[in-house]
Protein backbone atom coordinates (compact mmCIF):
# COMPACT_ATOMS: atom_id res chain seq x y z
CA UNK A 1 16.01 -34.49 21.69
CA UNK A 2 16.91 -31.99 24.28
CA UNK A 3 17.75 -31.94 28.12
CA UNK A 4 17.40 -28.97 29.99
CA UNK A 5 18.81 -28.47 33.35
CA UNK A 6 17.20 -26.08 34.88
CA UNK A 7 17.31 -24.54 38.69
CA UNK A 8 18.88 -26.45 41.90
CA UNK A 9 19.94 -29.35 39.60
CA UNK A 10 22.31 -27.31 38.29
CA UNK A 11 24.02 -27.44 41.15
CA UNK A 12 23.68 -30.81 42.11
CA UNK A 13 25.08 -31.38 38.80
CA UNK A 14 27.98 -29.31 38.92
CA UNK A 15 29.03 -31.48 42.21
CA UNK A 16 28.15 -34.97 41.27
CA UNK A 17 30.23 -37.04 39.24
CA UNK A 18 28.00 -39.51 38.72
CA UNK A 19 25.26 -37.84 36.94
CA UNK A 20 27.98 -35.73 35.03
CA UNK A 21 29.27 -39.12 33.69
CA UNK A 22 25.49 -39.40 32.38
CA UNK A 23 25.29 -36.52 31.09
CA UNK A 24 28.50 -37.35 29.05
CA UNK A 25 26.94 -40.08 28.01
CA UNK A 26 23.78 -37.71 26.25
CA UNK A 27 25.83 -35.72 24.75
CA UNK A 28 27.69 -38.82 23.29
CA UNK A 29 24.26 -39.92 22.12
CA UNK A 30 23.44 -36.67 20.22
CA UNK A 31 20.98 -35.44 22.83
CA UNK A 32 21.31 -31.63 23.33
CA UNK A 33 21.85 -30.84 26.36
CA UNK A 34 21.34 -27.28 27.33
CA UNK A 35 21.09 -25.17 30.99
CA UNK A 36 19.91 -22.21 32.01
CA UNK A 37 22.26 -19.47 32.63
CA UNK A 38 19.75 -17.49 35.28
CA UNK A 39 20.22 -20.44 36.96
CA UNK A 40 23.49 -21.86 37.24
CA UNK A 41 24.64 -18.45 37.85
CA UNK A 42 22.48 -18.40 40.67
CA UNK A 43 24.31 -21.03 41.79
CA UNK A 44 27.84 -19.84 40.82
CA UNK A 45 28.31 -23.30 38.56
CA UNK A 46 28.00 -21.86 34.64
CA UNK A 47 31.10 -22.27 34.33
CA UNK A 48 31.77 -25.61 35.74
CA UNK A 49 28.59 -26.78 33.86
CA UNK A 50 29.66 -25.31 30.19
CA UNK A 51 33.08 -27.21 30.70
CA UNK A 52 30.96 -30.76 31.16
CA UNK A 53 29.71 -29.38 27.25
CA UNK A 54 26.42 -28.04 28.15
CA UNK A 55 25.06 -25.09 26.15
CA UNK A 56 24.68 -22.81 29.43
CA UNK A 57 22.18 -19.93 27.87
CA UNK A 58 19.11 -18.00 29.46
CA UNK A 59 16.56 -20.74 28.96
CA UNK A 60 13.20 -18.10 29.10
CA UNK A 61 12.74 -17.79 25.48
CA UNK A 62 13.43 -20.87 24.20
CA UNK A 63 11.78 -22.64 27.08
CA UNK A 64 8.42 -20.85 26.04
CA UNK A 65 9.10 -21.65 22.52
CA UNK A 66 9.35 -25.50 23.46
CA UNK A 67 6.29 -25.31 25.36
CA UNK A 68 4.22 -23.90 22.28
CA UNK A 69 5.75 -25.71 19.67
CA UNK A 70 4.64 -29.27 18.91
CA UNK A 71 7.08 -30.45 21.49
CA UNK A 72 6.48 -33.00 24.26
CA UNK A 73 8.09 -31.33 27.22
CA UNK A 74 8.55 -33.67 30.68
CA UNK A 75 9.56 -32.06 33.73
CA UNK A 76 10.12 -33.97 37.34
């Protein structure tokens, strides 16, 4: 399973504790949780997000290769 974080919730994330506790908690469950990098640099937070232990990487490619894989892929 995989989490993306992907545009302004990468900042949001990079300022509030409490969803960085739950993201803590996914990667504790073995759910890989990944950014993108366009994005968080953007924002200015790769960095801060990569040091919660989020693979912070341009999300383009693989996104796309999600999308036409078999994958179910749930966005909000």
């Amino acid at each position: 399973m995989k989490f993306i974080v992907w545009g302004p919730s990468s900042k949001l994330l990079s300022e509030d504790q409490e969803l960085q506790e739950q993201i803590k908690e996914f990667i504790k469950a073995d759910i890989n949780v990944e950014a993108c990098q366009a994005c968080a640099d953007q924002y200015g937070v790769s960095d801060d997000l990569a040091e919660l232990g989020i693979d912070v990487k341009y999300m383009g490619e693989p996104l796309t290769d999600y999308l036409k894989s078999d994958s179910k892929v749930i966005t909000f």
